[in-house]
N, C-alpha and C. Protein backbone atom coordinates (compact mmCIF):
# COMPACT_ATOMS: atom_id res chain seq x y z
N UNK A 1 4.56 20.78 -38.10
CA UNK A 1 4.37 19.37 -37.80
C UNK A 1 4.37 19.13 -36.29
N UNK A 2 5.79 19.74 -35.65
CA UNK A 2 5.32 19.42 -34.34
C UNK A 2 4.50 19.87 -33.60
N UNK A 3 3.66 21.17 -33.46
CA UNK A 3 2.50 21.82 -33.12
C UNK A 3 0.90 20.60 -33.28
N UNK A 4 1.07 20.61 -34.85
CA UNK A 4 -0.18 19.22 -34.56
C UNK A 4 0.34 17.74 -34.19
N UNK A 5 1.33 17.33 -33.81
CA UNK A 5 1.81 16.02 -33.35
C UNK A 5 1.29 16.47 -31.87
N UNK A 6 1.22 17.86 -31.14
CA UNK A 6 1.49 18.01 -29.89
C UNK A 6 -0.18 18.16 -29.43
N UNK A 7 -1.16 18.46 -30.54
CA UNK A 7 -2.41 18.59 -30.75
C UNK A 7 -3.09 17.12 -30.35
N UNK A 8 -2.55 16.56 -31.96
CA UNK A 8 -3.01 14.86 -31.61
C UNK A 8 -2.94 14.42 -30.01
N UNK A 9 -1.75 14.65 -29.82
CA UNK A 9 -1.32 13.43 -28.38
C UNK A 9 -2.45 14.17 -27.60
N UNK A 10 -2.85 15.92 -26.77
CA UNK A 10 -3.79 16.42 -26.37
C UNK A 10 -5.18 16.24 -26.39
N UNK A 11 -5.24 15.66 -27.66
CA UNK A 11 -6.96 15.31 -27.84
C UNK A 11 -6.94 13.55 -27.37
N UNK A 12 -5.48 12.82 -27.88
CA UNK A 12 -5.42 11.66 -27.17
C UNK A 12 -5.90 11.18 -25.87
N UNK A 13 -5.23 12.44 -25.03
CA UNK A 13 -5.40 12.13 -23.99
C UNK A 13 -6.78 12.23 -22.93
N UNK A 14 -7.56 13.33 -23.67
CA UNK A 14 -8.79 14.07 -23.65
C UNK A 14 -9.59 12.94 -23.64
N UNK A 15 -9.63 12.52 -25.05
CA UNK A 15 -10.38 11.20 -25.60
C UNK A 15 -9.90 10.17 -24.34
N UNK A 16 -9.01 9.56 -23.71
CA UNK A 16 -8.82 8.99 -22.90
C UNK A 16 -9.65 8.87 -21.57
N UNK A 17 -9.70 10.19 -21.12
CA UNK A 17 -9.98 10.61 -20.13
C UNK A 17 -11.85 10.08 -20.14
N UNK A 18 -12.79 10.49 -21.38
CA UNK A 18 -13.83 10.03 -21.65
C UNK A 18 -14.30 8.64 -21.32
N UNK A 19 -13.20 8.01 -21.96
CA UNK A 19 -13.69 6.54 -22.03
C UNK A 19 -13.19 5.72 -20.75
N UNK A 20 -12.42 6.48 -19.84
CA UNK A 20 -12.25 5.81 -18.49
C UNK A 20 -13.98 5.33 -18.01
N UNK A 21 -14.28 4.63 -17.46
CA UNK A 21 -15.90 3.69 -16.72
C UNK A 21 -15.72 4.38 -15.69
N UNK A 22 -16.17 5.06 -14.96
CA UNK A 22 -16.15 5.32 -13.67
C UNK A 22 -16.49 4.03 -12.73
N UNK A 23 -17.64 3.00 -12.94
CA UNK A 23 -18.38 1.92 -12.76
C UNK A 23 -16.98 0.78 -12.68
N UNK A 24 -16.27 1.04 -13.17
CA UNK A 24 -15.07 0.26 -13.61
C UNK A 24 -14.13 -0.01 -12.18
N UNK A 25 -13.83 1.49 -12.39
CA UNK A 25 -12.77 2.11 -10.96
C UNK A 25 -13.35 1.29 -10.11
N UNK A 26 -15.02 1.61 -9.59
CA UNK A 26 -15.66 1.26 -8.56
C UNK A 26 -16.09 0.26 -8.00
N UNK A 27 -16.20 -0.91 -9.23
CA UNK A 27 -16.04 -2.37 -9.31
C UNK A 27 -14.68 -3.01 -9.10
N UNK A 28 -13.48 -1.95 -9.73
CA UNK A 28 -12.15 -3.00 -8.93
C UNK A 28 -12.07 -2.19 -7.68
N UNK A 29 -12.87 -1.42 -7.05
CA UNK A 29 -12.43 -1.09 -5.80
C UNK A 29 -13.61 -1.72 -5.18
N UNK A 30 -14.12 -2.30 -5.52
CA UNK A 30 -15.42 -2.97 -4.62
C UNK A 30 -14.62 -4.97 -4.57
N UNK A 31 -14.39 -4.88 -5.67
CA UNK A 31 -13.52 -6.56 -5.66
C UNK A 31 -12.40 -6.65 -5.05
N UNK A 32 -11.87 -5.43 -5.10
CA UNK A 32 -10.27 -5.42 -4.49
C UNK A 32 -10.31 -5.57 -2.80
N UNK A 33 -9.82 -6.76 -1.90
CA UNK A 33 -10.32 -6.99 -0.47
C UNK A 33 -9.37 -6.38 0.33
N UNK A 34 -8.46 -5.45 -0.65
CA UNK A 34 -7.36 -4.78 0.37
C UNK A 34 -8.01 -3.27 0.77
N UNK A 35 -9.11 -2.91 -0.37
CA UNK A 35 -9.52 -1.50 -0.17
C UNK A 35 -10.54 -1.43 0.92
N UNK A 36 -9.89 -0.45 2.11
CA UNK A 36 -10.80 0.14 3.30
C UNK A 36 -9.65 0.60 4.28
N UNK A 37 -10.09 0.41 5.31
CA UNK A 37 -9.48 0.90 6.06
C UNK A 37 -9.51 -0.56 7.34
N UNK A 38 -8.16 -0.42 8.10
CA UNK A 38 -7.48 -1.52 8.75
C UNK A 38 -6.89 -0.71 10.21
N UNK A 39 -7.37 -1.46 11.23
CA UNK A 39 -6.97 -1.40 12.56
C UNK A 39 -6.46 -2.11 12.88
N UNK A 40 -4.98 -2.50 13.36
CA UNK A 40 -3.96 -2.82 14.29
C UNK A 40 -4.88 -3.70 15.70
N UNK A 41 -4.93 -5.63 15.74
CA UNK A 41 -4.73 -5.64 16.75
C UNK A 41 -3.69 -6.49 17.56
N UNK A 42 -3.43 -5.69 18.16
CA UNK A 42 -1.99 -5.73 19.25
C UNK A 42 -2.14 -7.18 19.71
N UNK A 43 -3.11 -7.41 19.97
CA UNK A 43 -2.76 -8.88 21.08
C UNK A 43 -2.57 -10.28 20.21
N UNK A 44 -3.02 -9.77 18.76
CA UNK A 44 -2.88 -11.04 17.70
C UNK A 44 -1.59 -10.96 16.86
N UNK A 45 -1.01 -9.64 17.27
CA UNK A 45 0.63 -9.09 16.68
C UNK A 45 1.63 -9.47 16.89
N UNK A 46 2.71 -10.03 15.97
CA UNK A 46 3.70 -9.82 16.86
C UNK A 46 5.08 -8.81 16.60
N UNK A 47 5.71 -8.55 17.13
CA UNK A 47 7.00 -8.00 16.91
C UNK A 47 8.33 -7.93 17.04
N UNK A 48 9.75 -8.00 16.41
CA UNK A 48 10.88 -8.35 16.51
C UNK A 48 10.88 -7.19 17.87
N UNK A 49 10.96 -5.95 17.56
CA UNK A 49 10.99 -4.68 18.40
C UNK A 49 10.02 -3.43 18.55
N UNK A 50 10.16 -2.65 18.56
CA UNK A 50 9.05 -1.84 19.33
C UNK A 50 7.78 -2.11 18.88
N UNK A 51 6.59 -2.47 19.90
CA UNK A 51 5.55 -2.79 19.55
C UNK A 51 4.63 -0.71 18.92
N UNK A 52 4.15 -0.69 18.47
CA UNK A 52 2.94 0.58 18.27
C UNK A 52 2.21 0.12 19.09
N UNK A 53 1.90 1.22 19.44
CA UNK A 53 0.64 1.85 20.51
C UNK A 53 -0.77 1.21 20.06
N UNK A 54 -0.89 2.42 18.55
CA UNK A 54 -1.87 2.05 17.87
C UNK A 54 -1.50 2.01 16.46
N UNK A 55 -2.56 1.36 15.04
CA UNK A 55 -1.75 1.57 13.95
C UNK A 55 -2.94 1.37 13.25
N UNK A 56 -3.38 2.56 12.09
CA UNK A 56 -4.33 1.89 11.21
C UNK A 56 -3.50 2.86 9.46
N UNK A 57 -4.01 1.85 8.88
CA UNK A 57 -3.59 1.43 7.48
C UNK A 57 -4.64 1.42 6.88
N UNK A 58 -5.15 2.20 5.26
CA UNK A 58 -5.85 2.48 4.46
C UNK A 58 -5.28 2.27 3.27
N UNK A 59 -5.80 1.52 2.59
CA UNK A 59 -5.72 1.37 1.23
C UNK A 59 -6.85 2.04 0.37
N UNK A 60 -6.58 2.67 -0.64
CA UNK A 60 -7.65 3.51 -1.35
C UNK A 60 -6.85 3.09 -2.92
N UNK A 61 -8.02 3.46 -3.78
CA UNK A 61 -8.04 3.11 -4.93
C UNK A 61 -7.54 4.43 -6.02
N UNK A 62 -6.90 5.02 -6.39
CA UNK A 62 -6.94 6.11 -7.37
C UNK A 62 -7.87 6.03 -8.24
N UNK A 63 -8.24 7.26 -9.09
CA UNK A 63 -9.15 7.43 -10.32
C UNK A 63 -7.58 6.97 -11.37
N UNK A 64 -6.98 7.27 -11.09
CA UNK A 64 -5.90 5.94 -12.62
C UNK A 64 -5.32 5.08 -11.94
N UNK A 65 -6.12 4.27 -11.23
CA UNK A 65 -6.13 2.58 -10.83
C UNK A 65 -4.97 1.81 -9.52
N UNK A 66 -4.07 3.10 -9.02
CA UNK A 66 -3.19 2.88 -8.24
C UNK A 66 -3.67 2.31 -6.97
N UNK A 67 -2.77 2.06 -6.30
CA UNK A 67 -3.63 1.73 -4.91
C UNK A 67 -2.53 2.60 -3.81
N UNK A 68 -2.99 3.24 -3.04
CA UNK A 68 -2.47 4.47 -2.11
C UNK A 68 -2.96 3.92 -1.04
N UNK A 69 -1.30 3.53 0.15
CA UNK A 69 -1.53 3.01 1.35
C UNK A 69 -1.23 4.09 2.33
N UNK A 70 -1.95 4.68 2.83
CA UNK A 70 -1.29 5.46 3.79
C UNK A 70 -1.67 4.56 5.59
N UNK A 71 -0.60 5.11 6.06
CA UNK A 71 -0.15 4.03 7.43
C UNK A 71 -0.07 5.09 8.72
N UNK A 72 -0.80 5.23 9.63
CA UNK A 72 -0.29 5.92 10.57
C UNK A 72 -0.55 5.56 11.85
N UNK A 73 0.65 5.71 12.30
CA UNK A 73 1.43 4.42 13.87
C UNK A 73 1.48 5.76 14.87
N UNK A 74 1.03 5.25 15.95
CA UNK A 74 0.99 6.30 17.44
C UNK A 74 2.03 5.20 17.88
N UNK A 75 3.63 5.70 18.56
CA UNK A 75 4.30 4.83 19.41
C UNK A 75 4.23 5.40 20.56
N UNK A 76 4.71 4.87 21.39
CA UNK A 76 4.62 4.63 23.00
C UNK A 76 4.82 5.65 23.35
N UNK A 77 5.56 6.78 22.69
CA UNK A 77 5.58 8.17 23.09
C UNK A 77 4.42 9.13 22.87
N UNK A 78 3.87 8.55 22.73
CA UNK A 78 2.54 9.24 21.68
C UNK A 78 2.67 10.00 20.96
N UNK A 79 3.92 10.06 19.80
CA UNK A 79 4.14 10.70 19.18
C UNK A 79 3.69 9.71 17.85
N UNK A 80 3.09 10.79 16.73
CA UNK A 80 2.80 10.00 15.56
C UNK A 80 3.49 10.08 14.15
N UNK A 81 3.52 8.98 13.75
CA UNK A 81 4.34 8.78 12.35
C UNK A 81 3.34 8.38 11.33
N UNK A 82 3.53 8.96 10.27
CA UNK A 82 2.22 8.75 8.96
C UNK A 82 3.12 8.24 7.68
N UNK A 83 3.10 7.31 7.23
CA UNK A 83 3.74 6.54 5.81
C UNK A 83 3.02 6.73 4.77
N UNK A 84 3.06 6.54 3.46
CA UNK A 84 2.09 6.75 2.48
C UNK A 84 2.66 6.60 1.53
N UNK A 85 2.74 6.04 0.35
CA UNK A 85 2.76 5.91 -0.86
C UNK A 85 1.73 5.30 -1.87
N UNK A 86 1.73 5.20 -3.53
CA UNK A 86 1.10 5.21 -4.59
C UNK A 86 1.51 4.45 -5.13
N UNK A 87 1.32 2.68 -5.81
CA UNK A 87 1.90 2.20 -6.18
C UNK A 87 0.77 1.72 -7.32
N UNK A 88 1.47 0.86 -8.67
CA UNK A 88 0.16 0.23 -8.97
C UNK A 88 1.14 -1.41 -8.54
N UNK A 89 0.39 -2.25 -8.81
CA UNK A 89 0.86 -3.65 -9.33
C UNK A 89 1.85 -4.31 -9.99
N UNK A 90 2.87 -3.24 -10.53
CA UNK A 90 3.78 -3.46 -11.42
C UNK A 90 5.08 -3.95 -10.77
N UNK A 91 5.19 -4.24 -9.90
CA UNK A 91 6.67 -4.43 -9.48
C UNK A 91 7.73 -2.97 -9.58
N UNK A 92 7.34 -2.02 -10.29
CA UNK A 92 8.04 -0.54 -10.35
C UNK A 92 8.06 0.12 -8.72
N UNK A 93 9.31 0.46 -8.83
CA UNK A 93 9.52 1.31 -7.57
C UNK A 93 9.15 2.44 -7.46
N UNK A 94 8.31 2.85 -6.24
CA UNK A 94 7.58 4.74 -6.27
C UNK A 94 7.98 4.75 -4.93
N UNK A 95 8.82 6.20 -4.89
CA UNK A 95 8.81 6.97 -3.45
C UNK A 95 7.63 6.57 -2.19
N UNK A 96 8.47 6.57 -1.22
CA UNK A 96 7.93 6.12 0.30
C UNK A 96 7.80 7.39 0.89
N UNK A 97 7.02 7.96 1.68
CA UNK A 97 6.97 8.97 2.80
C UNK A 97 7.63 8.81 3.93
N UNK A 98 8.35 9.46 4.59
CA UNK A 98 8.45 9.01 6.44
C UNK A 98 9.07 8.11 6.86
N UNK A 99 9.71 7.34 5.73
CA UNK A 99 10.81 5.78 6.13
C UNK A 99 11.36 5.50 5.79
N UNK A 100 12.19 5.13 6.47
CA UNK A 100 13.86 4.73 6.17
C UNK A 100 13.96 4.18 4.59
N UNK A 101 13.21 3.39 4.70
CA UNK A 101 12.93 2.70 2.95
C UNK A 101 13.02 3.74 2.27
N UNK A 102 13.67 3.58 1.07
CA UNK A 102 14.04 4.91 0.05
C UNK A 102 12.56 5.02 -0.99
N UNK A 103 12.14 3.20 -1.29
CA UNK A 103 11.01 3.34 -2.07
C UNK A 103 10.66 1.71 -2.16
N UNK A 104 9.29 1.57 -2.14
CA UNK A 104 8.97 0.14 -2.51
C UNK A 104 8.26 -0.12 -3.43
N UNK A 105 7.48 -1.28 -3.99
CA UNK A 105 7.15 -1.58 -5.22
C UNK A 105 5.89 -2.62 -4.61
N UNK A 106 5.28 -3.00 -5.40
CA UNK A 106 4.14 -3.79 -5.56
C UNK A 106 3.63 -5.08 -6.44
N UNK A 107 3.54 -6.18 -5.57
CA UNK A 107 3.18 -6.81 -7.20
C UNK A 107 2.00 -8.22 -6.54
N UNK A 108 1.29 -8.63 -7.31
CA UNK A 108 -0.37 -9.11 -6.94
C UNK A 108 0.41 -10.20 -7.01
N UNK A 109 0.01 -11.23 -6.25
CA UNK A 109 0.23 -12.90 -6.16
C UNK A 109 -0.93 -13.08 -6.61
N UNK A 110 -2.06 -13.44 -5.40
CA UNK A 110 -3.27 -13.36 -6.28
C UNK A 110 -4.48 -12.06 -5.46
N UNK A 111 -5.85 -12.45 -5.82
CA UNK A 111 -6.80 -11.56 -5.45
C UNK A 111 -6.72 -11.39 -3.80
N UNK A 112 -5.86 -11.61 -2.77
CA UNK A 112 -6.21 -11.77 -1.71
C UNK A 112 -4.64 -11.73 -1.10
N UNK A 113 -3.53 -11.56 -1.86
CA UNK A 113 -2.49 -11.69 -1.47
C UNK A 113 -1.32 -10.62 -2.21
N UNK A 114 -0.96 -9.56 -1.49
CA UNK A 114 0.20 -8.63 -2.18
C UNK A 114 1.66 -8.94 -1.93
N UNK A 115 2.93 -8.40 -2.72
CA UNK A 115 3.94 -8.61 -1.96
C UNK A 115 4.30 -7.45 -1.92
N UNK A 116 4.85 -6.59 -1.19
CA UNK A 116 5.70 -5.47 -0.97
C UNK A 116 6.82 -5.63 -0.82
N UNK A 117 7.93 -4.82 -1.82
CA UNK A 117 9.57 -5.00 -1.36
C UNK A 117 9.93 -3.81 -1.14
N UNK A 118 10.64 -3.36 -0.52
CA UNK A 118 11.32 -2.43 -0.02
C UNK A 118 12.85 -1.69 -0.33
N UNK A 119 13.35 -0.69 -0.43
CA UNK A 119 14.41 -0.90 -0.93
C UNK A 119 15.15 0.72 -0.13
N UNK A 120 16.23 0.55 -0.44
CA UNK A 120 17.36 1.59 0.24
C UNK A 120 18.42 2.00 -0.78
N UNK A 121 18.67 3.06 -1.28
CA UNK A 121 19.78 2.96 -2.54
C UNK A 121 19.32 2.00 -3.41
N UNK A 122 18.80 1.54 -3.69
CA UNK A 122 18.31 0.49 -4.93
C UNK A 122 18.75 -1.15 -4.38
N UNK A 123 19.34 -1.43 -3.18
CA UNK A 123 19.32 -2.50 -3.03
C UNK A 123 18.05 -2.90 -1.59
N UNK A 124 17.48 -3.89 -2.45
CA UNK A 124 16.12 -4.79 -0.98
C UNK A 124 16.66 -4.86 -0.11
N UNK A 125 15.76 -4.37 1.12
CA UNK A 125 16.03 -4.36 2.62
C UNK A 125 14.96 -5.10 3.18
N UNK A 126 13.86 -4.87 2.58
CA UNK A 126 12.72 -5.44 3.10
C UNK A 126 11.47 -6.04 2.28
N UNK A 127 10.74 -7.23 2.76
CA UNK A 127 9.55 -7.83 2.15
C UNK A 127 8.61 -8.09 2.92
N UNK A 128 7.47 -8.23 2.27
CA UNK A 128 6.52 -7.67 3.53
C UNK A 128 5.26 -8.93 2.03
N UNK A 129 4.52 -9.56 2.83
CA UNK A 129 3.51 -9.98 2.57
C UNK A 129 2.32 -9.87 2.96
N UNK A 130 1.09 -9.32 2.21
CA UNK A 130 -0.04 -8.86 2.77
C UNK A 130 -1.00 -10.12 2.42
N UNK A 131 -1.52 -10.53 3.20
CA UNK A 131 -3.21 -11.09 3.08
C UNK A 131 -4.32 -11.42 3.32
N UNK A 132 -5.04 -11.15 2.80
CA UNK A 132 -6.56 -10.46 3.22
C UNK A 132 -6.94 -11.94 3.67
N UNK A 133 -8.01 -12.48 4.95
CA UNK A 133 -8.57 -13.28 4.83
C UNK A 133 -9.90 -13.81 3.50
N UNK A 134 -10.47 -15.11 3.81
CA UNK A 134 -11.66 -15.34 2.32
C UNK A 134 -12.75 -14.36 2.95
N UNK A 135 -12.84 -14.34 4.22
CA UNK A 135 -14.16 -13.74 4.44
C UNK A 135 -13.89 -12.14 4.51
N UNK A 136 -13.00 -11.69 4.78
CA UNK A 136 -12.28 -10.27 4.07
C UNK A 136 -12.41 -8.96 5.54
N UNK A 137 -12.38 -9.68 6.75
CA UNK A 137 -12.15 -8.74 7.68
C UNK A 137 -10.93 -8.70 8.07
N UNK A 138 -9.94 -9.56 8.11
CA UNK A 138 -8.67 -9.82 8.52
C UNK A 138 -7.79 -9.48 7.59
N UNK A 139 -6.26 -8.84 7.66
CA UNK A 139 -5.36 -8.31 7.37
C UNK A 139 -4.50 -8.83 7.66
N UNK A 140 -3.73 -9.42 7.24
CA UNK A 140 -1.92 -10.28 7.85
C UNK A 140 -1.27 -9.46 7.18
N UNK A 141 0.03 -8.64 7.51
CA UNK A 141 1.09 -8.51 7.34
C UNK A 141 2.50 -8.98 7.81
N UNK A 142 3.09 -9.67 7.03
CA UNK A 142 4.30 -10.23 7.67
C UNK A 142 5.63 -9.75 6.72
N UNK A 143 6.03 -9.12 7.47
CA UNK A 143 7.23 -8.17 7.46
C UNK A 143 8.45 -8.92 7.69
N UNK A 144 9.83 -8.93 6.67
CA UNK A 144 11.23 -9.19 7.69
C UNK A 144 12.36 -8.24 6.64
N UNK A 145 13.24 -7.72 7.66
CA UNK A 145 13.60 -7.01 6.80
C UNK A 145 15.23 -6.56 8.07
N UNK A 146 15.88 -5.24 7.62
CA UNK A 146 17.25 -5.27 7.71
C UNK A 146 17.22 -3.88 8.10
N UNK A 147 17.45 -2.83 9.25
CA UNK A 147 17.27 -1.44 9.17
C UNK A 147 19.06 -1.52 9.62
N UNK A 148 19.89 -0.13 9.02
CA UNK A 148 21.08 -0.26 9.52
C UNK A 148 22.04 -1.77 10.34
N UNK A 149 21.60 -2.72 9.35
CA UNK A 149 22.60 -3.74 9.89
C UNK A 149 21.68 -4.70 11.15
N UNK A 150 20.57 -4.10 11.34
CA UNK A 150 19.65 -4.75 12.71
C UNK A 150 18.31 -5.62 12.06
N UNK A 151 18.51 -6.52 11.94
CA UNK A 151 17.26 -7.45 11.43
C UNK A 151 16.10 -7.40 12.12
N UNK A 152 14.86 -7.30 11.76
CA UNK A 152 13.22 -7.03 12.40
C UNK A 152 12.55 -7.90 11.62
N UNK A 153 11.80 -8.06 12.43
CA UNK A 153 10.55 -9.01 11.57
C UNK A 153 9.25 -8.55 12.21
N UNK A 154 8.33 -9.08 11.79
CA UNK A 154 6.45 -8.70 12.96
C UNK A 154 5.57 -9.18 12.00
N UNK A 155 5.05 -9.67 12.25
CA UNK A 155 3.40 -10.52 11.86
C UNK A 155 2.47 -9.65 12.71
N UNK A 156 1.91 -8.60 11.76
CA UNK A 156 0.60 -7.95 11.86
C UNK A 156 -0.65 -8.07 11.52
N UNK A 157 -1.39 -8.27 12.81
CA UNK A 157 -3.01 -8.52 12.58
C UNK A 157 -4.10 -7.11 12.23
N UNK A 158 -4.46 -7.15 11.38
CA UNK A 158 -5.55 -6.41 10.63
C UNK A 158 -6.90 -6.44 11.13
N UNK A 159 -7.88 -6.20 11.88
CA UNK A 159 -9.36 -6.41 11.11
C UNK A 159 -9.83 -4.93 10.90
N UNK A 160 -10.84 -5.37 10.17
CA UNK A 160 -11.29 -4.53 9.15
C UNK A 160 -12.16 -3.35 9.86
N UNK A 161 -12.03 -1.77 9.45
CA UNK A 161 -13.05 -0.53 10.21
C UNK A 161 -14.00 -0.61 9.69
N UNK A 162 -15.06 -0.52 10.35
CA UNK A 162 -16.53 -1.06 10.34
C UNK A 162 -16.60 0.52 9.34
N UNK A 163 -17.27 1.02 8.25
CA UNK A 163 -17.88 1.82 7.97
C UNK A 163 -18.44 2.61 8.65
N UNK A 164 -18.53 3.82 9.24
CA UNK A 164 -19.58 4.66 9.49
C UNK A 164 -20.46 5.42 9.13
């Protein structure tokens, strides 16, 4: 019995795999105004403390529907730091790369607006609101949050990397 219970779920998943749309993926990554890639500009930024040098941020779409931000900041030393995580929409917490944050979570307000929370040991340190302008070149992030006892905040300006 358990050999074909372990069969079924295998062909389940097989069969799954078929009926994913590829057209699907590619349409919520064509509607979705967070997916591309985002350049940092400094003079429309602001920051509690250390400003970045430079900073661009990519959002990409997974083939099982996640959205994967990877972040990478040149600071004043010119030394570079790369962030990255996999989240979907669910409010569920998934591992952070590279930051103090232990892990953050995700969840859609609407088509043009994310919230990100942040967390340390399981208690919130940080919230962060993303949103895309209507015409969809602009990026706001506004960040406030708590590192070791030291409060930060920064309102980050986005526009959008031209395709090449």
């Amino acid at each position: 019995m358990h050999k074909h219970a372990r069969r079924l779920g295998l062909a389940a998943v097989v069969a799954a795999l078929f009926f994913v749309d590829p057209h699907a993926l590619f349409a919520q990554a064509k509607d979705d105004p967070f997916i591309g890639s985002w350049v940092l500009d400094r003079a429309k930024s602001e920051f509690s403390a250390n400003v970045p040098e430079k900073r661009r941020t990519i959002f990409e779409l997974t083939p099982d529907g996640k959205i994967k931000q990877i972040t990478e900041t040149v600071v004043a030393a010119g030394s570079t730091d790369l962030v990255e995580y996999t989240a979907k929409y669910d409010e569920k917490d998934v591992t952070i790369s590279n930051s103090f944050l232990w892990t953050v979570s995700l969840k859609r307000i609407n088509p043009r607006t994310i919230e990100r929370t942040g967390k340390v040991n399981g208690m919130v340190v940080e919230t962060s609101t993303r949103t895309v302008s209507p015409d969809g070149q602009t990026l706001t992030i506004t960040t406030s949050g708590t590192n070791g006892g030291n409060e930060y905040s920064s309102t980050q300006v986005f526009t959008r990397e031209k395709a090449s």
